[in-house]
PDB file of N, CA and C in Angstrom:
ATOM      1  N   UNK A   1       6.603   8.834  -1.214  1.00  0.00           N
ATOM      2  CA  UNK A   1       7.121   7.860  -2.141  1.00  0.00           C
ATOM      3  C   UNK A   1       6.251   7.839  -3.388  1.00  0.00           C
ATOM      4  N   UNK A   2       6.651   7.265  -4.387  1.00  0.00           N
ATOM      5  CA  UNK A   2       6.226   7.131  -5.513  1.00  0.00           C
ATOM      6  C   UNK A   2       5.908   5.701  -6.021  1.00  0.00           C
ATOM      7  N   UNK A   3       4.270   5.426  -6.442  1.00  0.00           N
ATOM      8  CA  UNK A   3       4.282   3.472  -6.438  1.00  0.00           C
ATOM      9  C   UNK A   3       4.276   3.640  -7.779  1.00  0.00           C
ATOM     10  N   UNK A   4       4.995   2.517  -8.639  1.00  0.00           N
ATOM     11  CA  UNK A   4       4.575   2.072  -9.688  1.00  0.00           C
ATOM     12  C   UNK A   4       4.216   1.330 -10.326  1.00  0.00           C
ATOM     13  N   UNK A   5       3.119   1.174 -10.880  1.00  0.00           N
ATOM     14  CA  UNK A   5       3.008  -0.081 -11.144  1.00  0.00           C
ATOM     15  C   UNK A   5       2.679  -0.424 -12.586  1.00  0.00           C
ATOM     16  N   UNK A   6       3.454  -1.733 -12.962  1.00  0.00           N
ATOM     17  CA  UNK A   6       3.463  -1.938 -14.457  1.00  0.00           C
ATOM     18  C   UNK A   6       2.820  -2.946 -14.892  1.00  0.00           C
ATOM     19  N   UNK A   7       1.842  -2.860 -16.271  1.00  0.00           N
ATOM     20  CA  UNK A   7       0.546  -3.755 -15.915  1.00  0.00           C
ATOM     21  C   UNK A   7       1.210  -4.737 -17.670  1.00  0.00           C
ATOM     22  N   UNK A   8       1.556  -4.167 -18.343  1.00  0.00           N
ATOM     23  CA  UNK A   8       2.094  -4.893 -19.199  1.00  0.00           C
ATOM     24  C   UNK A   8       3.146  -6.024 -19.364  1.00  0.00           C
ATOM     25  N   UNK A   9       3.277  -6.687 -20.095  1.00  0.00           N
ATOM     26  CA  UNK A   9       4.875  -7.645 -20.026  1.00  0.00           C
ATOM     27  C   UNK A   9       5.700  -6.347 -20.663  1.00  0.00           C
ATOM     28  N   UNK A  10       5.153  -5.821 -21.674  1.00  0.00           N
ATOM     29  CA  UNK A  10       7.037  -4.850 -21.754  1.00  0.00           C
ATOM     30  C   UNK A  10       7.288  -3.954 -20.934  1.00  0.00           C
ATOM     31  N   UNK A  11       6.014  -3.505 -19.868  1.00  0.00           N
ATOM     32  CA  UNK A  11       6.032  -2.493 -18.820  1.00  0.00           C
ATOM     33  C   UNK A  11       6.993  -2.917 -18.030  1.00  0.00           C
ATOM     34  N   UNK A  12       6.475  -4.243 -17.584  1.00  0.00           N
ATOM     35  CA  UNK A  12       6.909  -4.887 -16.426  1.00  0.00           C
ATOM     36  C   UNK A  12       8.643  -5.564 -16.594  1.00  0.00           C
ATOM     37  N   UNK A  13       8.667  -5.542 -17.452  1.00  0.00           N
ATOM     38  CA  UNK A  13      10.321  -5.205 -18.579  1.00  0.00           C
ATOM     39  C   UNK A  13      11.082  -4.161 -18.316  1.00  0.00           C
ATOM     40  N   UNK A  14      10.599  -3.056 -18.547  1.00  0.00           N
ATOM     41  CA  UNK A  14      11.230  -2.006 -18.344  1.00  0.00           C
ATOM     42  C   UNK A  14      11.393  -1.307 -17.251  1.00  0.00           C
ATOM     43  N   UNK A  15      10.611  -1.900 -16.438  1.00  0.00           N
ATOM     44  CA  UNK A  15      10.455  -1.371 -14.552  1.00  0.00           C
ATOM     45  C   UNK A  15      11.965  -2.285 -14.151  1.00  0.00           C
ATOM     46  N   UNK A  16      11.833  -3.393 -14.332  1.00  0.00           N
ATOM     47  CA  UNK A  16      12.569  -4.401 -13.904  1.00  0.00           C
ATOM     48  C   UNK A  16      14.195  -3.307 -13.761  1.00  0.00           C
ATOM     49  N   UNK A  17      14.300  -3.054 -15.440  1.00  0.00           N
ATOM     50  CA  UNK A  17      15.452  -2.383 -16.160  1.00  0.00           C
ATOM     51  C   UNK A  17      15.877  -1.666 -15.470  1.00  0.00           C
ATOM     52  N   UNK A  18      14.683  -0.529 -15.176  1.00  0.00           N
ATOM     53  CA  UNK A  18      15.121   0.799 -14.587  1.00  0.00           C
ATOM     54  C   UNK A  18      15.518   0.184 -13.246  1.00  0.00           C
ATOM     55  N   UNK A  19      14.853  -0.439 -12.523  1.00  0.00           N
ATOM     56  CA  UNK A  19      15.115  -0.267 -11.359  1.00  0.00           C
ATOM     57  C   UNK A  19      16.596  -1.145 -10.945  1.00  0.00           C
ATOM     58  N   UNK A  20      17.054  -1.970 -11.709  1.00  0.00           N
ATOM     59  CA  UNK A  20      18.188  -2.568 -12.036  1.00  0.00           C
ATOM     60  C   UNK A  20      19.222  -1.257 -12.088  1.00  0.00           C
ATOM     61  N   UNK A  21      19.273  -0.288 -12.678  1.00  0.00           N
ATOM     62  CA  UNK A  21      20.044   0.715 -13.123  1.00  0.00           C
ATOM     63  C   UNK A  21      19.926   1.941 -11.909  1.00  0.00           C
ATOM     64  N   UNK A  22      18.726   1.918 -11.886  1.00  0.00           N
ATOM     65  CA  UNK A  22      18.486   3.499 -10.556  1.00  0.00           C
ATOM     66  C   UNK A  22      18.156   2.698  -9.159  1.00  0.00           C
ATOM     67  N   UNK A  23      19.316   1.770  -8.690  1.00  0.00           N
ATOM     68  CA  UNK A  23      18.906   1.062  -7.921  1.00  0.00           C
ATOM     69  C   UNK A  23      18.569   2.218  -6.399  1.00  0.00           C
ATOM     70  N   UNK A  24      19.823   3.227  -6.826  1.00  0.00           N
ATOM     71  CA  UNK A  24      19.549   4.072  -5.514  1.00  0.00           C
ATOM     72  C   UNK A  24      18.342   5.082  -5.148  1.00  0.00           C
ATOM     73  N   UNK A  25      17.436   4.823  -6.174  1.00  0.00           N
ATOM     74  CA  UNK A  25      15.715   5.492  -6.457  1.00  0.00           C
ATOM     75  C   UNK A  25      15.074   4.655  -5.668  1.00  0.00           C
ATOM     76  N   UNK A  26      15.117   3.392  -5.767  1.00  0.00           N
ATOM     77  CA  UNK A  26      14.321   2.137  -5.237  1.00  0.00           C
ATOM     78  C   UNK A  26      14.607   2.143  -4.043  1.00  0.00           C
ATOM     79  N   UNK A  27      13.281   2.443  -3.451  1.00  0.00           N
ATOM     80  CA  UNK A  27      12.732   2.238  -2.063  1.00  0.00           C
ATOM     81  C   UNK A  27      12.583   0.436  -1.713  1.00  0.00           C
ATOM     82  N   UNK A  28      11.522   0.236  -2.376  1.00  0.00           N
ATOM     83  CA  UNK A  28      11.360  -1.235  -2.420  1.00  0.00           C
ATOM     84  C   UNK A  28      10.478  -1.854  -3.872  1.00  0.00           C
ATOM     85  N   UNK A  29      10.749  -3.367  -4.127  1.00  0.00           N
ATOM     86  CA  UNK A  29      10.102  -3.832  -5.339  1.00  0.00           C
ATOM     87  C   UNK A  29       9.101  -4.692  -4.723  1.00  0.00           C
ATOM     88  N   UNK A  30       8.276  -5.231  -5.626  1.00  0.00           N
ATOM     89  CA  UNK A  30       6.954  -5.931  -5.484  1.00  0.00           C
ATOM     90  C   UNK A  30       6.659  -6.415  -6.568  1.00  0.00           C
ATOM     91  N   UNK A  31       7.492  -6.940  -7.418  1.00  0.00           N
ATOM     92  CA  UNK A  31       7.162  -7.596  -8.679  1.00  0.00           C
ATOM     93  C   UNK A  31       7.173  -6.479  -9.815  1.00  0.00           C
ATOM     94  N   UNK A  32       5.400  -6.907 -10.147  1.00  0.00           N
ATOM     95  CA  UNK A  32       4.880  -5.672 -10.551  1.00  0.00           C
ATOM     96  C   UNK A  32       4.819  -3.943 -10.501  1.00  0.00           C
ATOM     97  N   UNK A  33       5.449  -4.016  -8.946  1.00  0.00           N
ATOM     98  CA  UNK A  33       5.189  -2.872  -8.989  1.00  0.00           C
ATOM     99  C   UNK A  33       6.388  -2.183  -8.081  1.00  0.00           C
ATOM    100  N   UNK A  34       6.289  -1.195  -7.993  1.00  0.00           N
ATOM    101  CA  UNK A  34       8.007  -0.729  -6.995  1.00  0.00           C
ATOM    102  C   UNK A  34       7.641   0.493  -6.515  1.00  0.00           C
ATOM    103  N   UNK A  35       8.081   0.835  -5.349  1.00  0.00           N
ATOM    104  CA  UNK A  35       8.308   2.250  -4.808  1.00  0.00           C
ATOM    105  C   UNK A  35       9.862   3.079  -4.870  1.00  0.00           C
ATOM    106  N   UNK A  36       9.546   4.116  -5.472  1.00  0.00           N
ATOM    107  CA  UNK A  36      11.014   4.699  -5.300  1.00  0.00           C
ATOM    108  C   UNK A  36      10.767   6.204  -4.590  1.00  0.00           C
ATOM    109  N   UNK A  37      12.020   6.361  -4.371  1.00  0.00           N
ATOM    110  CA  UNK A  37      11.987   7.699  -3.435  1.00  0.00           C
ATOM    111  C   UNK A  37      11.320   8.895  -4.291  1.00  0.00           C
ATOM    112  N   UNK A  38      10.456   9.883  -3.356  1.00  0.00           N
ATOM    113  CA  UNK A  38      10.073  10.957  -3.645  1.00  0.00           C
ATOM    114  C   UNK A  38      10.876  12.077  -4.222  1.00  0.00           C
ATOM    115  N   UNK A  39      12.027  11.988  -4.957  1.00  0.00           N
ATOM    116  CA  UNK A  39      12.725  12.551  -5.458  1.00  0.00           C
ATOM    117  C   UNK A  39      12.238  13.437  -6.861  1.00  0.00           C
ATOM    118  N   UNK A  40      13.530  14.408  -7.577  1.00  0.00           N
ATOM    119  CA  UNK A  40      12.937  14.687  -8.576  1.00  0.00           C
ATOM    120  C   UNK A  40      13.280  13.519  -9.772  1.00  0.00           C
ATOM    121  N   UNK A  41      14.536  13.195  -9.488  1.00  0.00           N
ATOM    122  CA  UNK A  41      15.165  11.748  -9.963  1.00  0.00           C
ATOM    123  C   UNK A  41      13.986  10.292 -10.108  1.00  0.00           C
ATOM    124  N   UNK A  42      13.310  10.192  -8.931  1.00  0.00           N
ATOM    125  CA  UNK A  42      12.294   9.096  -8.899  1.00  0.00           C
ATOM    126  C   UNK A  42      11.442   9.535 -10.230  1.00  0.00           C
ATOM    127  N   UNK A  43      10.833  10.599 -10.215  1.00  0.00           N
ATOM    128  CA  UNK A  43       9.749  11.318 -10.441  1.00  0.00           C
ATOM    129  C   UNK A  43      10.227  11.133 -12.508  1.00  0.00           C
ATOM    130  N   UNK A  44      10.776  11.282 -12.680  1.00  0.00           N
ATOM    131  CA  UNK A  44      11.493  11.365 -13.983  1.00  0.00           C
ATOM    132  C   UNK A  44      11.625  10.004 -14.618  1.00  0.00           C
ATOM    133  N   UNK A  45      12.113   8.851 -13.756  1.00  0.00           N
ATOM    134  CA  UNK A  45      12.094   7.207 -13.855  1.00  0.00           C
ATOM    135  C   UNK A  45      10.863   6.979 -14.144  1.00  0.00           C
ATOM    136  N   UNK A  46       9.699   7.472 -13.311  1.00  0.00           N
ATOM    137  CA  UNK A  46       8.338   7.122 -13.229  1.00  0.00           C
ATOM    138  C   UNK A  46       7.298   8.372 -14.990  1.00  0.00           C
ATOM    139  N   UNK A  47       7.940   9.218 -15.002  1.00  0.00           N
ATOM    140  CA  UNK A  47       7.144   9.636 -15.844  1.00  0.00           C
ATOM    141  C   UNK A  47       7.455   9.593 -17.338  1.00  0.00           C
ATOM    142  N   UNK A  48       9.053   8.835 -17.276  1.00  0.00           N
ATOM    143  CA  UNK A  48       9.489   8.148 -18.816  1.00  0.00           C
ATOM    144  C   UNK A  48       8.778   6.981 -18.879  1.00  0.00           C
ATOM    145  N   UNK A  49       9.067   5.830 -18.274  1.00  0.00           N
ATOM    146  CA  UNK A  49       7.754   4.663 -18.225  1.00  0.00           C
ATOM    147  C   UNK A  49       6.554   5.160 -18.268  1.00  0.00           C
ATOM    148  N   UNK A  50       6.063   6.037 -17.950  1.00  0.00           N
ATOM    149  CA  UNK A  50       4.708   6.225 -18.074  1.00  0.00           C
ATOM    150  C   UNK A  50       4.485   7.159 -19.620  1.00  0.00           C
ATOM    151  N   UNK A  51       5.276   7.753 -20.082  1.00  0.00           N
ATOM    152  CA  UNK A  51       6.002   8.496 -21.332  1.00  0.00           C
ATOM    153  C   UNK A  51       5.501   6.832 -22.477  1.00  0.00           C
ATOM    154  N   UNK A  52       6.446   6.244 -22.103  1.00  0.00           N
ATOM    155  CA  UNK A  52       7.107   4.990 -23.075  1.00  0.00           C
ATOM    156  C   UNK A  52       5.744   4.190 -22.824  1.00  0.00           C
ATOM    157  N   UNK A  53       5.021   3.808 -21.877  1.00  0.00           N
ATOM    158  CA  UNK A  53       4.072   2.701 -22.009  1.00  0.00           C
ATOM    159  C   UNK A  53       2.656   3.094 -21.756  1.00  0.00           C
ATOM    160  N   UNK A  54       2.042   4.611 -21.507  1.00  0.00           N
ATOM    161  CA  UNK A  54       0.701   4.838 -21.535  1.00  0.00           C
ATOM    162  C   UNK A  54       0.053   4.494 -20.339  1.00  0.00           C
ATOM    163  N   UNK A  55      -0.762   3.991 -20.830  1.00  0.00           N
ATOM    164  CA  UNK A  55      -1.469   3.652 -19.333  1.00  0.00           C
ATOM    165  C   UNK A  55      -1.352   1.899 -19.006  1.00  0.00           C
ATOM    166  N   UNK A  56      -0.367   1.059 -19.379  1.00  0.00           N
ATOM    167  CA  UNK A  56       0.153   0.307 -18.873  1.00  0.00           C
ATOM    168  C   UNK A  56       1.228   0.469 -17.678  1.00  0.00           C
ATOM    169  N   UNK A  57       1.144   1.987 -17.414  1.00  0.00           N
ATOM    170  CA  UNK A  57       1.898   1.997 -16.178  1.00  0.00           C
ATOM    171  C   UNK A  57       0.916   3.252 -15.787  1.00  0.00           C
ATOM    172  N   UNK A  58       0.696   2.365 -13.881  1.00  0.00           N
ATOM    173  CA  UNK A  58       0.074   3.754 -13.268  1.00  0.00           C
ATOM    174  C   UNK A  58       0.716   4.183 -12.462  1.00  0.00           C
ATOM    175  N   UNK A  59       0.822   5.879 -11.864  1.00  0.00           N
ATOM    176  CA  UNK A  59       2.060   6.360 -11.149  1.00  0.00           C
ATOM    177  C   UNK A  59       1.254   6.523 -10.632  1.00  0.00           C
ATOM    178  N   UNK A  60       1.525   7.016  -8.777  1.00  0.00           N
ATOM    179  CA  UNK A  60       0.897   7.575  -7.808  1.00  0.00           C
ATOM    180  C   UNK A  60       2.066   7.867  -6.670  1.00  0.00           C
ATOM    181  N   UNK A  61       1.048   9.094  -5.959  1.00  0.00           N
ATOM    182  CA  UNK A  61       2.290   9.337  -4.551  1.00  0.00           C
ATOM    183  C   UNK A  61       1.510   8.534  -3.728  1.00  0.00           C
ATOM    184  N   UNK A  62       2.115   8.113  -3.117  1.00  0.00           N
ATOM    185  CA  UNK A  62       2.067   7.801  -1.615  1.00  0.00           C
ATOM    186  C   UNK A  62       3.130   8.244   0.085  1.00  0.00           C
ATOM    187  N   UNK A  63       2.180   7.655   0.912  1.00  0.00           N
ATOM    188  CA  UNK A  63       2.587   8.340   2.388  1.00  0.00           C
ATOM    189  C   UNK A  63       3.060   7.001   2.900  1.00  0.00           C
ATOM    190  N   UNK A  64       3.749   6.710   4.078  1.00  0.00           N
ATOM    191  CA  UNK A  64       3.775   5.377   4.785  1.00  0.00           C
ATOM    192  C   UNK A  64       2.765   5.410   5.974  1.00  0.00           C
ATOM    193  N   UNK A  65       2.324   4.764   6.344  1.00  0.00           N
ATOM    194  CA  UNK A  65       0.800   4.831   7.151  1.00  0.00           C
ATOM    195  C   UNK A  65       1.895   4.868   8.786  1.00  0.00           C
ATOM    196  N   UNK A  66       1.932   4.984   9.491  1.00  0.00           N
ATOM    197  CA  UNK A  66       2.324   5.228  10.926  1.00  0.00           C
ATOM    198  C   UNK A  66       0.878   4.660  11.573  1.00  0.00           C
ATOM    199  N   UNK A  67       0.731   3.817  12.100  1.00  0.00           N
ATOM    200  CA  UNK A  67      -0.147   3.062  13.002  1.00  0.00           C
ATOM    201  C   UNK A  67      -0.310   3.066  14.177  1.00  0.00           C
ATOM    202  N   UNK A  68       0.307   4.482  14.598  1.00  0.00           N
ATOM    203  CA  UNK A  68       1.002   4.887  16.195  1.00  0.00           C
ATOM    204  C   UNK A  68       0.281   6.171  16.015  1.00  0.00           C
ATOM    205  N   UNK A  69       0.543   6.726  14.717  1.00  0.00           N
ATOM    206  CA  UNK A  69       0.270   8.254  14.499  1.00  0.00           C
ATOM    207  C   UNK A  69      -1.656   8.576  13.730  1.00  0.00           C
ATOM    208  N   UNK A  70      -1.561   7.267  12.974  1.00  0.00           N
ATOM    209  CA  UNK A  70      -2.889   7.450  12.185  1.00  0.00           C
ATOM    210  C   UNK A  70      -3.834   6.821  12.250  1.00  0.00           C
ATOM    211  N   UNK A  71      -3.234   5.025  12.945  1.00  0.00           N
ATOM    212  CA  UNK A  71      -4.842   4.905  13.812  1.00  0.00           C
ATOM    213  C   UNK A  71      -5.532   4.709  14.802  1.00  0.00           C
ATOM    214  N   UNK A  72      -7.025   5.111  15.003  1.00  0.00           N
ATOM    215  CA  UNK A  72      -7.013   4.877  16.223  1.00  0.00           C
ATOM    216  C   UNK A  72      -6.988   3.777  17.398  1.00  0.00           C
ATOM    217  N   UNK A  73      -6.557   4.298  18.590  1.00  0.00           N
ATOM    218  CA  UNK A  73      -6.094   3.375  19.818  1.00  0.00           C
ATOM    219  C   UNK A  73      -7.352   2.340  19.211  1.00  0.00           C
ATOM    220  N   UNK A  74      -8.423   2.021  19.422  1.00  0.00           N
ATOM    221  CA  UNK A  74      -9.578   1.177  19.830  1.00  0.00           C
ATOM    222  C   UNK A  74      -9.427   0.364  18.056  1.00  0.00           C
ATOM    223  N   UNK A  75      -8.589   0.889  17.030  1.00  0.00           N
ATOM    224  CA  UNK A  75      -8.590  -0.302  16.231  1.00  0.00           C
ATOM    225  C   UNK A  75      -7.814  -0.748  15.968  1.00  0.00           C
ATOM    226  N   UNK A  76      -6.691  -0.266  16.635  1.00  0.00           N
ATOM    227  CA  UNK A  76      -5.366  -1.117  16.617  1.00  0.00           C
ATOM    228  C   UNK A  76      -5.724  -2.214  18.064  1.00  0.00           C
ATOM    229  N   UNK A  77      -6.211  -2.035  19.351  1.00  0.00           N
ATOM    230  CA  UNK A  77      -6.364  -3.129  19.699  1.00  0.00           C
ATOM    231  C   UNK A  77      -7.759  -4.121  19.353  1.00  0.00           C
ATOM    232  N   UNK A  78      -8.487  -3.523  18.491  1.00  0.00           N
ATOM    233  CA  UNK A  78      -9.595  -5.111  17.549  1.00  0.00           C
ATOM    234  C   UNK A  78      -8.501  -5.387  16.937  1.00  0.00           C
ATOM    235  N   UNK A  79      -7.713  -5.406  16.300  1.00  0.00           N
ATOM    236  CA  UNK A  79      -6.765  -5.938  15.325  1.00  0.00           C
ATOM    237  C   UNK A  79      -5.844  -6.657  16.258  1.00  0.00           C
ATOM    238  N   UNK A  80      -5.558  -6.310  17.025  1.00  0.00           N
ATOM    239  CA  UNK A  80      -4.313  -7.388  18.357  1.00  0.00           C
ATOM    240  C   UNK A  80      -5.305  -8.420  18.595  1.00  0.00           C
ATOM    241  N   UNK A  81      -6.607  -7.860  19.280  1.00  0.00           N
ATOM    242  CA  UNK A  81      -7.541  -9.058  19.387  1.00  0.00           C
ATOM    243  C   UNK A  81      -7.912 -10.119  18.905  1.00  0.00           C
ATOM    244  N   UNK A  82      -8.534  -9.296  17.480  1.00  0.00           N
ATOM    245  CA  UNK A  82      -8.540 -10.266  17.065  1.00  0.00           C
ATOM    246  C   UNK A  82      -7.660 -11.231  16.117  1.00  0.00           C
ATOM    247  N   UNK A  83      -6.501 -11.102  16.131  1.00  0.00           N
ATOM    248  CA  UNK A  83      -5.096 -11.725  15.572  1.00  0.00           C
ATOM    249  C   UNK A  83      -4.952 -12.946  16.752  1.00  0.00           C
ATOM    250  N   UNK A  84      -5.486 -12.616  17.843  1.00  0.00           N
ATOM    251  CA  UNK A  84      -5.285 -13.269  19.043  1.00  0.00           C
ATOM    252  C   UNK A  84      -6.582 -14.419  19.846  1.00  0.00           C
ATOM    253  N   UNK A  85      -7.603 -14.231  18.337  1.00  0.00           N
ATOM    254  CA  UNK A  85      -8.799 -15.260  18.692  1.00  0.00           C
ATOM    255  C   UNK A  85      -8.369 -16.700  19.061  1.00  0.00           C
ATOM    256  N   UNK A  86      -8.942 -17.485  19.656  1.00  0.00           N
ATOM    257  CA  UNK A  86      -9.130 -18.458  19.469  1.00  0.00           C
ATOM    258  C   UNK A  86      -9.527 -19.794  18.493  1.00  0.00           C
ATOM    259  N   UNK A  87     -10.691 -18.930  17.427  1.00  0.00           N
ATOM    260  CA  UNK A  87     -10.760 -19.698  16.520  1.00  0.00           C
ATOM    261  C   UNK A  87     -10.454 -18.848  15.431  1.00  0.00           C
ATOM    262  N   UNK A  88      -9.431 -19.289  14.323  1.00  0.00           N
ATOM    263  CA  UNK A  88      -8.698 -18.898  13.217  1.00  0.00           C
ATOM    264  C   UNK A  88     -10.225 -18.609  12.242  1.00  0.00           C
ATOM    265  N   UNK A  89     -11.168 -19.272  12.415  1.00  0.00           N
ATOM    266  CA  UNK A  89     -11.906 -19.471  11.242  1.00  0.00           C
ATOM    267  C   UNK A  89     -13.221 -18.324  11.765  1.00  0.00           C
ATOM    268  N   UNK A  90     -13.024 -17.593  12.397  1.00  0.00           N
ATOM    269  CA  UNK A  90     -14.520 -16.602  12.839  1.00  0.00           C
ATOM    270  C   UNK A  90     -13.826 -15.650  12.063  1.00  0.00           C
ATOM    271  N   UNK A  91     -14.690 -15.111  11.826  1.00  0.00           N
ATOM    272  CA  UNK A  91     -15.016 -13.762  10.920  1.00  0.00           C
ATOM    273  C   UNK A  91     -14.654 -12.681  11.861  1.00  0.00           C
ATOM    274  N   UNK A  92     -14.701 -11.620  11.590  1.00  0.00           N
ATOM    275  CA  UNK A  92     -14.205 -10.492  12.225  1.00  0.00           C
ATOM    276  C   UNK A  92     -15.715  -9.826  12.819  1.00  0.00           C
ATOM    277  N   UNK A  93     -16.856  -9.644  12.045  1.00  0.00           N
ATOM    278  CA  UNK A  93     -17.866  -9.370  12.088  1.00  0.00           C
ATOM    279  C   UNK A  93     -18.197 -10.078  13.531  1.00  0.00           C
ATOM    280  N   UNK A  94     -18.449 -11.788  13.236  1.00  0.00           N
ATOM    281  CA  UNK A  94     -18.506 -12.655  14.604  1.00  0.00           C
ATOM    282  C   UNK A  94     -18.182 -12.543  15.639  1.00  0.00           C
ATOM    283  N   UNK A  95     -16.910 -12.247  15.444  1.00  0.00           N
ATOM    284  CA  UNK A  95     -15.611 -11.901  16.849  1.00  0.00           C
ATOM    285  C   UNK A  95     -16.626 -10.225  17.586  1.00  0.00           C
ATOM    286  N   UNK A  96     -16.348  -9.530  16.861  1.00  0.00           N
ATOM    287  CA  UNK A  96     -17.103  -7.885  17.284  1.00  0.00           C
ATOM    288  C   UNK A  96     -18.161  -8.031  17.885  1.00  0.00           C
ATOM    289  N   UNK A  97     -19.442  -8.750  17.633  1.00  0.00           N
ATOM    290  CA  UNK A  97     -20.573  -8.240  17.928  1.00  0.00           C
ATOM    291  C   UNK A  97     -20.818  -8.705  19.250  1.00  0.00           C
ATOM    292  N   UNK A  98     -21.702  -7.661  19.910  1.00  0.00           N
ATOM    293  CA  UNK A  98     -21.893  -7.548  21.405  1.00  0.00           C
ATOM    294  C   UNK A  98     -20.361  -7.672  22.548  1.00  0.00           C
ATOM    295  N   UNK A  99     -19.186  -7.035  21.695  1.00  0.00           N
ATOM    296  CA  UNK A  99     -18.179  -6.746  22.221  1.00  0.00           C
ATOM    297  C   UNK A  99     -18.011  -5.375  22.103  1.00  0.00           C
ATOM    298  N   UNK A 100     -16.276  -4.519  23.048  1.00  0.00           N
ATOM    299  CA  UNK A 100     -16.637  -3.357  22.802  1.00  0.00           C
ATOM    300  C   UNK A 100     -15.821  -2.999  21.821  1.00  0.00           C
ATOM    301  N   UNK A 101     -15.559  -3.836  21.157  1.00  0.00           N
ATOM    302  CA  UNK A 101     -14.527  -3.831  19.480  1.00  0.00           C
ATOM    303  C   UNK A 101     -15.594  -3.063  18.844  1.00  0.00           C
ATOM    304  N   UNK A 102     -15.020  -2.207  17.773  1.00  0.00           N
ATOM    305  CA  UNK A 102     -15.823  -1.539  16.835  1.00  0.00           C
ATOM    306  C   UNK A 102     -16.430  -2.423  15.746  1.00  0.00           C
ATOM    307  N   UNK A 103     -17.754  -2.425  15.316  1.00  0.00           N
ATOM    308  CA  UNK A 103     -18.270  -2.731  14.162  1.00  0.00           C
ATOM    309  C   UNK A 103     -17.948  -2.361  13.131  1.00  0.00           C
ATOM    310  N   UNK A 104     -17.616  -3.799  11.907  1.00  0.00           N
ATOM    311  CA  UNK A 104     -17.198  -3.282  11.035  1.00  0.00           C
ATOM    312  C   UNK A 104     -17.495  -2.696   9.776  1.00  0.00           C
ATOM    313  N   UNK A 105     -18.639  -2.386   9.876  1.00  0.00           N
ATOM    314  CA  UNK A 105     -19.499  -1.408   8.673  1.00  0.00           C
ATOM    315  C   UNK A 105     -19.428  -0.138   9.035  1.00  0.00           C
ATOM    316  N   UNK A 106     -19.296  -0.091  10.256  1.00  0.00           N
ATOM    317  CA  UNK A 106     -18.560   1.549  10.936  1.00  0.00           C
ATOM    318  C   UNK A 106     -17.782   2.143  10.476  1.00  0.00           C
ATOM    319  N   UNK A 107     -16.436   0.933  10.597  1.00  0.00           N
ATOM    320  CA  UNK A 107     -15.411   0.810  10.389  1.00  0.00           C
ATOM    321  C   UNK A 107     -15.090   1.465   8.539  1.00  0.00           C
ATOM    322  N   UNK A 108     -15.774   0.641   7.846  1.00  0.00           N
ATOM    323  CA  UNK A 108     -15.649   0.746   6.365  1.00  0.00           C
ATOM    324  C   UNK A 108     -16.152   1.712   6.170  1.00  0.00           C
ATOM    325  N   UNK A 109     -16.968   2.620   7.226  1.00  0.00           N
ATOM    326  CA  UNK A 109     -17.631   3.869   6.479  1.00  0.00           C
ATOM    327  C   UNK A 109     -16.625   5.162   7.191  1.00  0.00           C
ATOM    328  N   UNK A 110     -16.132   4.925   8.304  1.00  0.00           N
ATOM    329  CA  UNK A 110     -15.490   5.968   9.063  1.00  0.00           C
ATOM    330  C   UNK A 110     -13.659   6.164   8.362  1.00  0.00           C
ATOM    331  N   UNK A 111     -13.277   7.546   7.704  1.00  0.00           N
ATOM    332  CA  UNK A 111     -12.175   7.863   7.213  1.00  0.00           C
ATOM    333  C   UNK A 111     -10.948   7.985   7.956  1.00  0.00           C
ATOM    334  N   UNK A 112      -9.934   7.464   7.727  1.00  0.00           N
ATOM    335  CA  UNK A 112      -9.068   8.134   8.745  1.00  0.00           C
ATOM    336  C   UNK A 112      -8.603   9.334   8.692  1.00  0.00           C
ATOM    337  N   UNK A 113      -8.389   9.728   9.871  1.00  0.00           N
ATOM    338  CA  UNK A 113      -7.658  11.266  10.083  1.00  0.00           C
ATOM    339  C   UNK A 113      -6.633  11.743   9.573  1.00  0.00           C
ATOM    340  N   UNK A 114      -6.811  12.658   8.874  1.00  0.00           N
ATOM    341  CA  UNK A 114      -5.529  13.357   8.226  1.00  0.00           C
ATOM    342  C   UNK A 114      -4.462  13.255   9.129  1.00  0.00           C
TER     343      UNK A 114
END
């Protein structure tokens, strides 16, 4: 997919426009910003706005993350876990330590797998 995002008021004008018009490009909107299909069609929407407004609009590809496929077992269940604390107000850090949940400076340093 393709994100875009429009940082200006006339950017954010003309995203609106397009995506009003190429509704069948549009993956999904977000205000500011929209995904449209990886097309050559998308690709053309995204590089006239970016043509017309500079760097008030930034383009990028993106992947959809699969959370089955890309991460791993042991941090998808800290994340069930801890969604499932008891107290709303502990930290994640709190919850982890001297558990066998991963630490999260680990965490922030370790990449996920291609």
């Amino acid at each position: 997919m393709l994100l875009i995002v429009a940082y200006s008021r006339a950017a954010r004008q003309a995203l609106r426009n397009s995506c009003s018009t190429h509704a069948e490009t549009v993956v999904r909107r977000f205000g500011r910003a929209v995904l449209l299909r990886e097309t050559e069609y998308g690709a053309f929407v995204a590089c006239r706005l970016r043509e017309r407004f500079g760097t008030a609009v930034e383009v990028a590809r993106t992947e959809p993350l699969n959370e089955y496929r890309d991460v791993p077992e042991h941090v998808r269940d800290a994340a069930a876990a801890y969604e499932a604390r008891e107290s709303p107000s502990t930290s994640y850090a709190k919850f982890a330590a001297g558990s066998e949940f991963p630490d999260p400076e680990a965490m922030r340093e370790t990449p996920l797998a291609d």
